[in-house]
N, C-alpha and C. Protein backbone atom coordinates (compact mmCIF):
# COMPACT_ATOMS: atom_id res chain seq x y z
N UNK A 1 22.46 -55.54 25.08
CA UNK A 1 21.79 -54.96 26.21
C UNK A 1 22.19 -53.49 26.41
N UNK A 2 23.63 -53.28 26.36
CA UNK A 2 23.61 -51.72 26.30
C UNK A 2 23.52 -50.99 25.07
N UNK A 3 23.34 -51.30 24.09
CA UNK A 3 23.41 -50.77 22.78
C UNK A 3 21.71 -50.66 23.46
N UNK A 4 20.61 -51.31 23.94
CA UNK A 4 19.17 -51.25 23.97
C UNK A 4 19.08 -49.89 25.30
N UNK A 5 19.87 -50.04 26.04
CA UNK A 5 19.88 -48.98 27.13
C UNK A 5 20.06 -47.66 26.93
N UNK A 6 21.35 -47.42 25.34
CA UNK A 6 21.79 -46.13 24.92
C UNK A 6 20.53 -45.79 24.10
N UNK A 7 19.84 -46.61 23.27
CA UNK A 7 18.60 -46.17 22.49
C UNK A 7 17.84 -45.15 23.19
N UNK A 8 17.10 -46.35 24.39
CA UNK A 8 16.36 -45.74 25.65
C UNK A 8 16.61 -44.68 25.86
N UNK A 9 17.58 -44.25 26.31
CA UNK A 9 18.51 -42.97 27.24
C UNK A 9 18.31 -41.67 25.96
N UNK A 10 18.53 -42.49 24.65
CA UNK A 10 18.71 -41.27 23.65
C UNK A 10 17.12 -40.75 23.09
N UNK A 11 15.99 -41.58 23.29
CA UNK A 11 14.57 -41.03 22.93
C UNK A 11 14.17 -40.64 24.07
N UNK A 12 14.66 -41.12 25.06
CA UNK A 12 13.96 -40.56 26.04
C UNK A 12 14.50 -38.71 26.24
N UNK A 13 15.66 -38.71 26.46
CA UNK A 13 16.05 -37.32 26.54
C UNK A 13 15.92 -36.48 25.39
N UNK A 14 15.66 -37.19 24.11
CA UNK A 14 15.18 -36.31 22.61
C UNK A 14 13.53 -36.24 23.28
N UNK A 15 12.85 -36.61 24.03
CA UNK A 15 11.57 -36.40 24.10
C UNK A 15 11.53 -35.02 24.99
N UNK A 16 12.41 -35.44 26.38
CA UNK A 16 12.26 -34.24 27.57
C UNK A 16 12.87 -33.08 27.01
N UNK A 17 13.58 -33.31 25.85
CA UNK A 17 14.39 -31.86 25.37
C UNK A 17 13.22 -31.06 24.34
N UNK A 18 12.61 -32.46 23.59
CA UNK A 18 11.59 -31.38 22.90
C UNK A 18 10.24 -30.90 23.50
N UNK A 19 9.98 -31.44 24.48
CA UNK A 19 8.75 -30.54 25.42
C UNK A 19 9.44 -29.72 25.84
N UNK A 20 10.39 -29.74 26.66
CA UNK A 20 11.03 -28.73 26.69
C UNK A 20 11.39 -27.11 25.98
N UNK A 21 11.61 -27.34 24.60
CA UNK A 21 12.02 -26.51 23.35
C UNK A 21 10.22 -25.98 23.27
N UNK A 22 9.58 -27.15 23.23
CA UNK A 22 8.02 -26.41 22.99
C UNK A 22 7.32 -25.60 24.23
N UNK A 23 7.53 -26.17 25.31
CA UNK A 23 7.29 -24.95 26.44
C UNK A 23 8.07 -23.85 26.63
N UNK A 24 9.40 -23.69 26.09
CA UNK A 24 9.80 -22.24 26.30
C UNK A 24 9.28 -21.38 24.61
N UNK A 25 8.98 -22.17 24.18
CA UNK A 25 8.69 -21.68 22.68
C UNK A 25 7.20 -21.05 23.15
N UNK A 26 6.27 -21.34 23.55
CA UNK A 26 5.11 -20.95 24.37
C UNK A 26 5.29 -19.59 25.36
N UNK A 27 5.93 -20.08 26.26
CA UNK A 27 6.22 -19.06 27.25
C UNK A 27 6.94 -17.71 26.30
N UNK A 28 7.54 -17.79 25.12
CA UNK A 28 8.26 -16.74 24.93
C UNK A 28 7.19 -15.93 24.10
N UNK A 29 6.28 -16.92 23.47
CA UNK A 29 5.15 -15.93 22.72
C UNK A 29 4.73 -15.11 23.78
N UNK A 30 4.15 -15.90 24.97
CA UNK A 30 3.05 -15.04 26.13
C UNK A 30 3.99 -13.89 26.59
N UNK A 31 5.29 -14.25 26.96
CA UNK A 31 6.03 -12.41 27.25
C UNK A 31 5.86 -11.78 26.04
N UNK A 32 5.94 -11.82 24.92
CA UNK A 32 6.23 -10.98 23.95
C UNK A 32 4.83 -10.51 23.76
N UNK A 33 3.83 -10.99 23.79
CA UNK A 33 2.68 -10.65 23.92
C UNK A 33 2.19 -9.36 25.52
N UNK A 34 2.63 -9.76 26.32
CA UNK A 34 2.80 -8.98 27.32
C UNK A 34 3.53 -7.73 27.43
N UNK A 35 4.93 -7.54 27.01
CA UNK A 35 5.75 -6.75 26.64
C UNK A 35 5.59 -5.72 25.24
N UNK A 36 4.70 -6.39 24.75
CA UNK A 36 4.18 -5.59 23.29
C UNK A 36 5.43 -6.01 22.34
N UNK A 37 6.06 -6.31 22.48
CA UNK A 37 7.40 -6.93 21.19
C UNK A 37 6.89 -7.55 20.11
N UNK A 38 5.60 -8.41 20.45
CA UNK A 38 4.67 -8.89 18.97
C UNK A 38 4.25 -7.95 18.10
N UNK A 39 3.81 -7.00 19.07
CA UNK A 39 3.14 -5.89 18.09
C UNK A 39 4.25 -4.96 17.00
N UNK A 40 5.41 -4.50 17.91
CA UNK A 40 6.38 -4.50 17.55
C UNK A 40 6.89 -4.85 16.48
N UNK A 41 6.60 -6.06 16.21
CA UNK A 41 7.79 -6.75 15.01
C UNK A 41 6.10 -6.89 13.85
N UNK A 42 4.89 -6.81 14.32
CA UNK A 42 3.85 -6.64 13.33
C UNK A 42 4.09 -5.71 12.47
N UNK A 43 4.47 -4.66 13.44
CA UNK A 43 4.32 -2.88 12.92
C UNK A 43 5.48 -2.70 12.34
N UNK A 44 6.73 -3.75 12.08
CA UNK A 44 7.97 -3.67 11.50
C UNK A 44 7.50 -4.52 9.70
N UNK A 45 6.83 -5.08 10.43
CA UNK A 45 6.45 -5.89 8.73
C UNK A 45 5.80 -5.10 8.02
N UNK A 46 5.02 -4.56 8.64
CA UNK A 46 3.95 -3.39 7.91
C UNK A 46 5.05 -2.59 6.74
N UNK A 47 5.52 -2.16 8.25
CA UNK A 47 6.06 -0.58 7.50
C UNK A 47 7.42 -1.07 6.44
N UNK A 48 7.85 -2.44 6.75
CA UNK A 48 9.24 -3.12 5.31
C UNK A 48 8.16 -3.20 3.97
N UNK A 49 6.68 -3.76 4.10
CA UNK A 49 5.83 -4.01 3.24
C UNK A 49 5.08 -2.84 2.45
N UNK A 50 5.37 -1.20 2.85
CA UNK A 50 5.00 -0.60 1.89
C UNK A 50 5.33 -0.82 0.84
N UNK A 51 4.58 -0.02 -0.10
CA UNK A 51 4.92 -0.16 -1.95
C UNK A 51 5.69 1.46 -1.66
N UNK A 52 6.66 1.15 -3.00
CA UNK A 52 7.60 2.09 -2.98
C UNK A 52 6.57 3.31 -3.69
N UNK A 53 7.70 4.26 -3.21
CA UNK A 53 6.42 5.70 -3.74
C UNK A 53 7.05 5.80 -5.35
N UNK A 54 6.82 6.77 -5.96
CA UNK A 54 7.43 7.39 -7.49
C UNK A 54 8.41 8.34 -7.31
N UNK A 55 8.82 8.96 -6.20
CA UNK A 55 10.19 9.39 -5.90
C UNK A 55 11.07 8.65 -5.74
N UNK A 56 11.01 7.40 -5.32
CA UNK A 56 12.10 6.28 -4.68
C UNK A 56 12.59 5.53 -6.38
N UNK A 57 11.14 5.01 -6.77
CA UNK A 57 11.26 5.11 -7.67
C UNK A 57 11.96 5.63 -8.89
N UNK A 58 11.82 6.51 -9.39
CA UNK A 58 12.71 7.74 -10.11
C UNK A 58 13.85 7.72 -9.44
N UNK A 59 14.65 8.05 -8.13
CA UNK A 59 15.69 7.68 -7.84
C UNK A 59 16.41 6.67 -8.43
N UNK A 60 15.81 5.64 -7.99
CA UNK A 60 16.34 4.66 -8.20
C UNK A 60 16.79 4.08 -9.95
N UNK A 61 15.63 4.45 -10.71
CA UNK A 61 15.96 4.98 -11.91
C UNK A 61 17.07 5.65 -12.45
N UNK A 62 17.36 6.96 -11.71
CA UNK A 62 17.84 7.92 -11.85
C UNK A 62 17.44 8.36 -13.43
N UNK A 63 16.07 8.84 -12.75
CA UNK A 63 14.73 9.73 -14.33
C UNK A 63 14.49 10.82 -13.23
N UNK A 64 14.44 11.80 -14.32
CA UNK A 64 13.30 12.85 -13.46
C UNK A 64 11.86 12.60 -13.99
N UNK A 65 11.50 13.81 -13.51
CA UNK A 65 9.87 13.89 -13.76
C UNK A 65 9.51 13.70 -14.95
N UNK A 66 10.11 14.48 -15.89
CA UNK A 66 9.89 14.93 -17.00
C UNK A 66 10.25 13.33 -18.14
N UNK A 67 10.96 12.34 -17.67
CA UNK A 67 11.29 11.23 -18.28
C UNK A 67 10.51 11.00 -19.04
N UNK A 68 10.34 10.99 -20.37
CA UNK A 68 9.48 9.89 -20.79
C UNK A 68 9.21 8.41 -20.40
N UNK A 69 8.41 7.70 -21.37
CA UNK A 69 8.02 6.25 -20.48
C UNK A 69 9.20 5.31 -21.62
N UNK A 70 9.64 5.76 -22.37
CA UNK A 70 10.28 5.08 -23.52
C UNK A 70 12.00 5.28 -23.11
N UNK A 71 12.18 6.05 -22.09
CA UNK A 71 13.44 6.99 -21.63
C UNK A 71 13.67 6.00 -20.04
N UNK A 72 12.28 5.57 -19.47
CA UNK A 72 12.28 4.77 -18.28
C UNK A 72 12.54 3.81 -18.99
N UNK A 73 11.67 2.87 -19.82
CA UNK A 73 12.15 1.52 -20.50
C UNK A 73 13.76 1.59 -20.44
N UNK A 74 14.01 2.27 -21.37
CA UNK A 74 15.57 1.94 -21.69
C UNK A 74 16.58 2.17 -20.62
N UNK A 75 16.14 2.77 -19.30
CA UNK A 75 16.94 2.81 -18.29
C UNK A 75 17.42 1.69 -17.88
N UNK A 76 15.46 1.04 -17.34
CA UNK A 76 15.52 0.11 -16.88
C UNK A 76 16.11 -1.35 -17.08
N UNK A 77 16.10 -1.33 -18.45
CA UNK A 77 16.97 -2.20 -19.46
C UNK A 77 17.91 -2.32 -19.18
N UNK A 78 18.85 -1.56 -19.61
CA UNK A 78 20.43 -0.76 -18.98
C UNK A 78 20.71 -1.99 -17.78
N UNK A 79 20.05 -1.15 -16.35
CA UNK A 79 20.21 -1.35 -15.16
C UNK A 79 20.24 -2.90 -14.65
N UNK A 80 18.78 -3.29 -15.62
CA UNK A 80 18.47 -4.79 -14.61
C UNK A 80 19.42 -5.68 -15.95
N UNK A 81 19.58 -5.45 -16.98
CA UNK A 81 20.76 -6.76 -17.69
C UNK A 81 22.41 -6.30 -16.49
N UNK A 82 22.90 -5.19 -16.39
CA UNK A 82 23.97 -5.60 -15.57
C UNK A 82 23.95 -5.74 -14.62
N UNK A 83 23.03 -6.20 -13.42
CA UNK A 83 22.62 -6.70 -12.44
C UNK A 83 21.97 -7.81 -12.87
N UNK A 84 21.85 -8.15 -13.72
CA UNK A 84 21.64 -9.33 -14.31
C UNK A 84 23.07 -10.19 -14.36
N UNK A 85 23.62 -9.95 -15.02
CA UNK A 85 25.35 -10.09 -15.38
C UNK A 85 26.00 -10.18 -14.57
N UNK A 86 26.15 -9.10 -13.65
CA UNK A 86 27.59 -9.15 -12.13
C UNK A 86 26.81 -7.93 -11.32
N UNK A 87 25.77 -8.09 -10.86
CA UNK A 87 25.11 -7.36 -10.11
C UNK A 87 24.61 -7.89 -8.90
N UNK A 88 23.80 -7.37 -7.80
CA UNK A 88 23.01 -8.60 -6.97
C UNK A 88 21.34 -8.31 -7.53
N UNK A 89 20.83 -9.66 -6.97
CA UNK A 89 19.61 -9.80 -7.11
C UNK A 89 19.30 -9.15 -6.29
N UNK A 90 18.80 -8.38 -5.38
CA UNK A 90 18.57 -7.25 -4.33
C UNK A 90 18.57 -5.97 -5.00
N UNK A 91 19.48 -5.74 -5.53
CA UNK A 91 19.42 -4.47 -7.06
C UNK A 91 18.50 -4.46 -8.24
N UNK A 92 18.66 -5.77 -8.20
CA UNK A 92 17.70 -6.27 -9.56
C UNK A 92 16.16 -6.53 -9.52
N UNK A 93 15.72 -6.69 -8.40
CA UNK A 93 14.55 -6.76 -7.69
C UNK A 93 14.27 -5.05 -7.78
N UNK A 94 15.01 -3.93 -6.75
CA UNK A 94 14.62 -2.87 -6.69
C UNK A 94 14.58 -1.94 -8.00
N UNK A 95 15.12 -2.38 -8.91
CA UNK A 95 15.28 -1.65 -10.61
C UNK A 95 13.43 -2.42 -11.06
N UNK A 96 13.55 -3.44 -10.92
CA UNK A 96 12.09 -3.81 -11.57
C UNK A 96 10.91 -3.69 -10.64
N UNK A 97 11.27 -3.12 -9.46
CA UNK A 97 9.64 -2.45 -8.38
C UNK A 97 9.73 -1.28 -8.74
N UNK A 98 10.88 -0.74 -9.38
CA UNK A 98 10.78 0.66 -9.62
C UNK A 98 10.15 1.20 -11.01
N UNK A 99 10.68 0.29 -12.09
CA UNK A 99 9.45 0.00 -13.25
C UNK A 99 8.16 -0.32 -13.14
N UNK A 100 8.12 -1.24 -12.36
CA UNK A 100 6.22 -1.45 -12.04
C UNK A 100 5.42 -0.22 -11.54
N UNK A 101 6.14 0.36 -10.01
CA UNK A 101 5.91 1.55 -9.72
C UNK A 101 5.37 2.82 -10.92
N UNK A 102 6.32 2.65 -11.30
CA UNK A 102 6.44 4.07 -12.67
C UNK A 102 5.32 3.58 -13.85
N UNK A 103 5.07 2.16 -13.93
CA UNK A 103 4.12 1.52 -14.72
C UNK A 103 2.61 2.43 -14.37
N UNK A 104 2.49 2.11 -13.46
CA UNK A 104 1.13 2.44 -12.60
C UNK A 104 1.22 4.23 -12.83
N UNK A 105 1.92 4.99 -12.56
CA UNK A 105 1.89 6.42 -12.94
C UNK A 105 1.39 6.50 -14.44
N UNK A 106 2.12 5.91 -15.21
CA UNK A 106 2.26 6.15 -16.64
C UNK A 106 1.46 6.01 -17.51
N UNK A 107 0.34 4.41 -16.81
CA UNK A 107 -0.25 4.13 -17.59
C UNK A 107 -1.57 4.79 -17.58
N UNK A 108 -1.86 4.75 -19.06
CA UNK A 108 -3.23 5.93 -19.34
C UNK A 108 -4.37 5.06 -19.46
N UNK A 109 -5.46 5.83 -18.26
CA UNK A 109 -6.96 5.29 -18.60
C UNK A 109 -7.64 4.42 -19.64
N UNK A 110 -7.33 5.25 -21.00
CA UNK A 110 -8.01 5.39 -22.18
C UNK A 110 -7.20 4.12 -22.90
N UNK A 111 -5.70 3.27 -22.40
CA UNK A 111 -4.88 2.38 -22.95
C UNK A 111 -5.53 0.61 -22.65
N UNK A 112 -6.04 0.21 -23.77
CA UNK A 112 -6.51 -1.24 -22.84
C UNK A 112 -5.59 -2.10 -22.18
N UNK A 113 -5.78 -3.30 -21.54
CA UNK A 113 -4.50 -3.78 -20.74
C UNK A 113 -4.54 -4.95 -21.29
């Protein structure tokens, strides 16, 4: 009988806790919506979601202008096997957006794909 009472007691208050959790989960959209903080954190995704430019790029490389595309290869090589090895993946990610990047400069019209 009390083992049936603690059940009770325990769905019942897992129920009032999760309407609960879902009405302030509600209410916090409608302020943030009010307050502009949605828009906010929109206009934050945006601007993390640009594509990197060909300066950041090349930085990150460390190529100048003048690099050849055979001079970027072998950088990039270099860079992403020892971040491959004992590097982070966060490095290793930004070495190969920075090749793709430089891809798109490099590659010529007249080259089929």
């Amino acid at each position: 009988m009390a083992a049936r009472l603690l059940a009770n007691l325990l769905v019942i208050g897992g129920s009032v806790l999760g309407r609960a959790a879902v009405q302030a989960y509600r209410q916090a959209i409608v302020n943030a919506n009010k307050t502009g903080a949605a828009q906010e954190a929109i206009n934050g995704i945006r601007r993390a979601s640009k594509a990197m430019t060909e300066q950041e790029a090349r930085q990150i490389l460390g190529i100048s202008e003048k690099s050849t595309w055979e001079e970027i290869v072998q950088k990039y090589d270099t860079m992403f096997e020892r971040n491959a090895k004992n590097g982070s993946f966060y490095l290793q990610s930004k070495v190969h957006r920075a090749k793709e990047c430089l891809e798109a400069v490099y590659q010529k019209p007249d080259m089929p794909s």
